[in-house]
N, C-alpha and C. Protein backbone atom coordinates (compact mmCIF):
# COMPACT_ATOMS: atom_id res chain seq x y z
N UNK A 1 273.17 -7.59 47.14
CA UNK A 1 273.06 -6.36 47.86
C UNK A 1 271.81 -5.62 47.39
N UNK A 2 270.88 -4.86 48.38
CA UNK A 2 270.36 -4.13 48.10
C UNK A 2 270.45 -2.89 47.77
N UNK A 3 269.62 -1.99 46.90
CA UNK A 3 269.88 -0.66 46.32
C UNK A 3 268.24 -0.06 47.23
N UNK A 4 268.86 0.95 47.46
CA UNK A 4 267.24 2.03 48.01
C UNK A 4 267.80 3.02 46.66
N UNK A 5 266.17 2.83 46.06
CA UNK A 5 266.02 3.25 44.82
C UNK A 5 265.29 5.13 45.28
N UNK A 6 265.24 5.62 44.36
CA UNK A 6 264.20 7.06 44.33
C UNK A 6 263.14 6.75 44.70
N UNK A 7 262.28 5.51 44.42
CA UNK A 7 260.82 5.71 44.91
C UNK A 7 260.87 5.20 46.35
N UNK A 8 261.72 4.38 46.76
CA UNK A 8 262.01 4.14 48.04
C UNK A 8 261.85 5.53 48.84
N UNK A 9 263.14 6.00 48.31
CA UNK A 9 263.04 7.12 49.62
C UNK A 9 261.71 8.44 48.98
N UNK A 10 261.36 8.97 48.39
CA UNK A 10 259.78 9.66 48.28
C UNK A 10 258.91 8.24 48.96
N UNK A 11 258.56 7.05 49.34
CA UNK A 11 258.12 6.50 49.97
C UNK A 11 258.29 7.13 51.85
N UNK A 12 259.58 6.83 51.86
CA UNK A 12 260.16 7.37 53.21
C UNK A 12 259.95 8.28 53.91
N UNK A 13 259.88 9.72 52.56
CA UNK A 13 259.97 11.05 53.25
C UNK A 13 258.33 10.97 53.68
N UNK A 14 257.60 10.40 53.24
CA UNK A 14 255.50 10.31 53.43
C UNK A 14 255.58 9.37 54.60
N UNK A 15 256.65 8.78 55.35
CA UNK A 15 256.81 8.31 56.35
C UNK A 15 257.24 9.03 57.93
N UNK A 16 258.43 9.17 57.49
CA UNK A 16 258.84 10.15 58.55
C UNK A 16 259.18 11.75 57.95
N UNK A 17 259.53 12.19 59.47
CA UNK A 17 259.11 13.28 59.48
C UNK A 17 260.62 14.23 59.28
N UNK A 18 260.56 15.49 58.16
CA UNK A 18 261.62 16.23 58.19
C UNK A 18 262.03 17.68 58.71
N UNK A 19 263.55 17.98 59.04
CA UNK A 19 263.86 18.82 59.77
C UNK A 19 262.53 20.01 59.83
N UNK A 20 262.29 20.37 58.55
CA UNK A 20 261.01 21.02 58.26
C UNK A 20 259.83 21.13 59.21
N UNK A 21 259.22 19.76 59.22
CA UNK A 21 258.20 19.19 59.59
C UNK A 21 258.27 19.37 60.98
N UNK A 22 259.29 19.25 61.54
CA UNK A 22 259.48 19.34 63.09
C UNK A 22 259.56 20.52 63.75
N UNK A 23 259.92 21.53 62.79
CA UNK A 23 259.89 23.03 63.22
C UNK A 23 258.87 23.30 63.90
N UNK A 24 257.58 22.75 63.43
CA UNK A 24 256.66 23.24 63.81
C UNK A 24 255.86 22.84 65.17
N UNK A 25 256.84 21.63 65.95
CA UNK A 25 256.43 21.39 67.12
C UNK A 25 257.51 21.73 68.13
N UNK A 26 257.10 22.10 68.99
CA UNK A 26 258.27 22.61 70.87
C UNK A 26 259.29 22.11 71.06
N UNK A 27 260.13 22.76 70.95
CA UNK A 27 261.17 21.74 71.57
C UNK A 27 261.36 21.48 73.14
N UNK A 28 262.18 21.12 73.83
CA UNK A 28 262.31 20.71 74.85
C UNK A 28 262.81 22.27 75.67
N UNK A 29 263.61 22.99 75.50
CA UNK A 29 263.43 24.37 75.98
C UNK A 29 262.25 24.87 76.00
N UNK A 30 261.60 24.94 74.99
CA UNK A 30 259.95 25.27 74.65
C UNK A 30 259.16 25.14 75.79
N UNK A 31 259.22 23.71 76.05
CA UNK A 31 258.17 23.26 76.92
C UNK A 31 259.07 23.57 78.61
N UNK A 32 260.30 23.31 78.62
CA UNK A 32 260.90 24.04 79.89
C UNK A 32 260.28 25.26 80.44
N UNK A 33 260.11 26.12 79.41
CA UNK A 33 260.02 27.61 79.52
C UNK A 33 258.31 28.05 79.69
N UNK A 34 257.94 27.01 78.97
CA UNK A 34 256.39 26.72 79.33
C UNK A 34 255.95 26.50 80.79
N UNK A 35 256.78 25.54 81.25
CA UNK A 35 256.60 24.90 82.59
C UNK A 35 256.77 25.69 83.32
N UNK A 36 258.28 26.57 83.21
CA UNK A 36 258.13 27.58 84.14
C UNK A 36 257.42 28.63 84.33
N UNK A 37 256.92 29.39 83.43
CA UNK A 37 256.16 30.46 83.31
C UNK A 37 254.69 29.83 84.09
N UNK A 38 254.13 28.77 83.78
CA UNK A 38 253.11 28.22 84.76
C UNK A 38 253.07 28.23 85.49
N UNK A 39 254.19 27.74 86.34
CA UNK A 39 254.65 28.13 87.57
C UNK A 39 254.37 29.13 88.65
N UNK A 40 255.33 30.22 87.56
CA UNK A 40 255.22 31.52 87.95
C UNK A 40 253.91 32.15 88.00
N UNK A 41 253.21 31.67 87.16
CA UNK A 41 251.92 32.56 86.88
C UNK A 41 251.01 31.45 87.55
N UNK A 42 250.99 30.58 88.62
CA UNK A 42 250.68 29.45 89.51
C UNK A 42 250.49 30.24 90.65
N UNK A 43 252.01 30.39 90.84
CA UNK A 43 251.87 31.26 92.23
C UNK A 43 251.77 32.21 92.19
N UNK A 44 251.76 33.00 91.56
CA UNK A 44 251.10 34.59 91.75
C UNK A 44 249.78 34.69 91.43
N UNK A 45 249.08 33.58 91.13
CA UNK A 45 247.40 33.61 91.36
C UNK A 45 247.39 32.91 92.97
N UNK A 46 248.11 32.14 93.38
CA UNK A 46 247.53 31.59 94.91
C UNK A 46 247.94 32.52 95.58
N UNK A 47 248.69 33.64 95.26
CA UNK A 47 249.36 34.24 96.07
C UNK A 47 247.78 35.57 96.42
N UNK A 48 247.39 35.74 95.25
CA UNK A 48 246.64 36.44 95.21
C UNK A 48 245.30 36.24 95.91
N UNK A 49 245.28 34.98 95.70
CA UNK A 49 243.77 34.29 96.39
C UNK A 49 244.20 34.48 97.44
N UNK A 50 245.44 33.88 98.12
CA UNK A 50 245.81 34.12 99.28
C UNK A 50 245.24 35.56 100.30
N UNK A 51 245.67 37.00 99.47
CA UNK A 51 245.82 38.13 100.01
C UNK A 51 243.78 38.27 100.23
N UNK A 52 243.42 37.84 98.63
CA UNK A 52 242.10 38.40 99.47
C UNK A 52 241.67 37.81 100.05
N UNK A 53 241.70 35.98 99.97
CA UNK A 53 240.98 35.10 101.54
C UNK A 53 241.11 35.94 102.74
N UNK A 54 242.52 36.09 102.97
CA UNK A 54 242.65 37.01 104.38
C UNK A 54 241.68 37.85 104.73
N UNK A 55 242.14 38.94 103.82
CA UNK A 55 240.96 40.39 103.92
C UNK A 55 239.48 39.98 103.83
N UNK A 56 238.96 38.92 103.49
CA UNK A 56 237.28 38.28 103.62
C UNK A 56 237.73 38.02 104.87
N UNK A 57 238.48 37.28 105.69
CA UNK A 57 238.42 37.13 106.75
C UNK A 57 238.71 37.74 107.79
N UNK A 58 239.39 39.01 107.68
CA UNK A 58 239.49 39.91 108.48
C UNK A 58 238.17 40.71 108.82
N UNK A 59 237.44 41.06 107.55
CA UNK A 59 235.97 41.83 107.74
C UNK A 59 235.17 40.87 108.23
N UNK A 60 235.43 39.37 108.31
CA UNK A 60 234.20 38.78 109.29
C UNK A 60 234.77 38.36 110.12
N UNK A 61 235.83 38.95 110.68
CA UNK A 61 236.19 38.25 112.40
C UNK A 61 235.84 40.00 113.16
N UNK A 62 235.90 41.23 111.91
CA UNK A 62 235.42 42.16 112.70
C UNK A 62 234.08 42.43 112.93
N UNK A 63 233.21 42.24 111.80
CA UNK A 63 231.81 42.33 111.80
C UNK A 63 231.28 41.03 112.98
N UNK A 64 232.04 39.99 113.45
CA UNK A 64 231.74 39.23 114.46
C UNK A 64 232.24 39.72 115.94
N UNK A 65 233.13 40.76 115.93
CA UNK A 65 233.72 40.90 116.75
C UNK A 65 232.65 42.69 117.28
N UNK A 66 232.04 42.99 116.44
CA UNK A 66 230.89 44.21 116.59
C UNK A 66 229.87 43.24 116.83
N UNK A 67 229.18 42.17 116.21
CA UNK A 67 228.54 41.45 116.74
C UNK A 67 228.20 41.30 118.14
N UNK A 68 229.72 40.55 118.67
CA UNK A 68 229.46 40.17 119.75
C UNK A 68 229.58 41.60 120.72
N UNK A 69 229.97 42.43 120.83
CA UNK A 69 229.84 43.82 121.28
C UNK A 69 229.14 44.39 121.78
N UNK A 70 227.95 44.17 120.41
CA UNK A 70 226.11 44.87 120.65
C UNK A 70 225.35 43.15 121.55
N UNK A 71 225.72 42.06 121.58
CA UNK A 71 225.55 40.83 122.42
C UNK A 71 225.71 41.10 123.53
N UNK A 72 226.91 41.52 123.89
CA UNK A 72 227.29 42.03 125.31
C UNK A 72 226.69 42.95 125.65
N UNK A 73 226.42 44.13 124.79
CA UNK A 73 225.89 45.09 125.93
C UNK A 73 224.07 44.52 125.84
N UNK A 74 223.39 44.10 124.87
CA UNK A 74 221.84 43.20 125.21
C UNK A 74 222.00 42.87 126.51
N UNK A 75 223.26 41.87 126.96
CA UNK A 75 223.12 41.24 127.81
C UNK A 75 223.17 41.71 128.98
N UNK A 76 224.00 42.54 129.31
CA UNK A 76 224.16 43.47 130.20
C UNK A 76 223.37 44.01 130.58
N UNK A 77 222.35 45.01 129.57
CA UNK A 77 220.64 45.96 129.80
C UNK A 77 219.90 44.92 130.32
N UNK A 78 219.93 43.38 130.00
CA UNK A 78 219.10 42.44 130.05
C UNK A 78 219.10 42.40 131.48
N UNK A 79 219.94 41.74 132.07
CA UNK A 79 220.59 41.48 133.55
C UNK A 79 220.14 42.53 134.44
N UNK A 80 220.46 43.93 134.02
CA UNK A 80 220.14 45.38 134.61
C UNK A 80 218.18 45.20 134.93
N UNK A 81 217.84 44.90 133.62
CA UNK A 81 216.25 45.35 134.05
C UNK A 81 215.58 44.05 134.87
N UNK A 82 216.33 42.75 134.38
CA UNK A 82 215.78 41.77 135.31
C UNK A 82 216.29 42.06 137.15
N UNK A 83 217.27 42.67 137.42
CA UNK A 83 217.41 42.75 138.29
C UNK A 83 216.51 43.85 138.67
N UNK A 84 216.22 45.08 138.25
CA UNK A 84 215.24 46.37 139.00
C UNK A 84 214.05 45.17 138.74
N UNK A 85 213.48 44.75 138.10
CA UNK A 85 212.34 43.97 138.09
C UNK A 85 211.84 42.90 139.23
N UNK A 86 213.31 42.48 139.61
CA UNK A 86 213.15 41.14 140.56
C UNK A 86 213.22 41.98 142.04
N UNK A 87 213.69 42.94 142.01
CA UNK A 87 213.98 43.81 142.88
C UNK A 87 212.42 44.62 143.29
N UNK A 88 211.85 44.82 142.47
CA UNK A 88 210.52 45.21 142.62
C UNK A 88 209.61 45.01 142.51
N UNK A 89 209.89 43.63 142.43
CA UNK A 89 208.52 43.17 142.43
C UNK A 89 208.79 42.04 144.03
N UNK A 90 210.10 41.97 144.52
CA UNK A 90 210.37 41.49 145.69
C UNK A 90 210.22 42.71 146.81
N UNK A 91 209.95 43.67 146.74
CA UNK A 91 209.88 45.12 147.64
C UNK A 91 208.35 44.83 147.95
């Protein structure tokens, strides 16, 4: 039969690792609670990107929408003077 002597196990403990030793890494709640909070703090940044993408895109569907406005009425004066023009110079 074998005996595990004292230097055996001080061999052992420089091997693996004790209750001690482990304190100092996450446990599995740890990292649960990790995961979720990422999560959470995941979507309340897309959520956020979300709100201002919109609002960038609201000020350029309006600044396009004044755009086309001052387009329309060019076009309109345009039409107006080509017509007194074609008009008078056909008189």
């Amino acid at each position: 039969m074998i005996m595990i002597t004292d230097n055996d196990i001080k061999k052992l403990k420089t091997v693996f690792a004790t209750k001690e030793d482990l304190k100092m890494y996450a446990t599995k709640e740890d990292l649960k609670k990790s995961a979720s909070d990422t999560v959470v703090g995941l979507t309340e940044f897309i959520g956020e990107v979300y709100e201002k993408l919109y609002a960038k895109i609201d000020l350029i569907l309006a600044d396009n929408k004044d755009a086309r406005n001052t387009l329309d009425t060019h076009e309109r004066r345009i039409e107006r003077f080509e017509e007194q023009v074609y008009t008078a110079t056909s008189s």
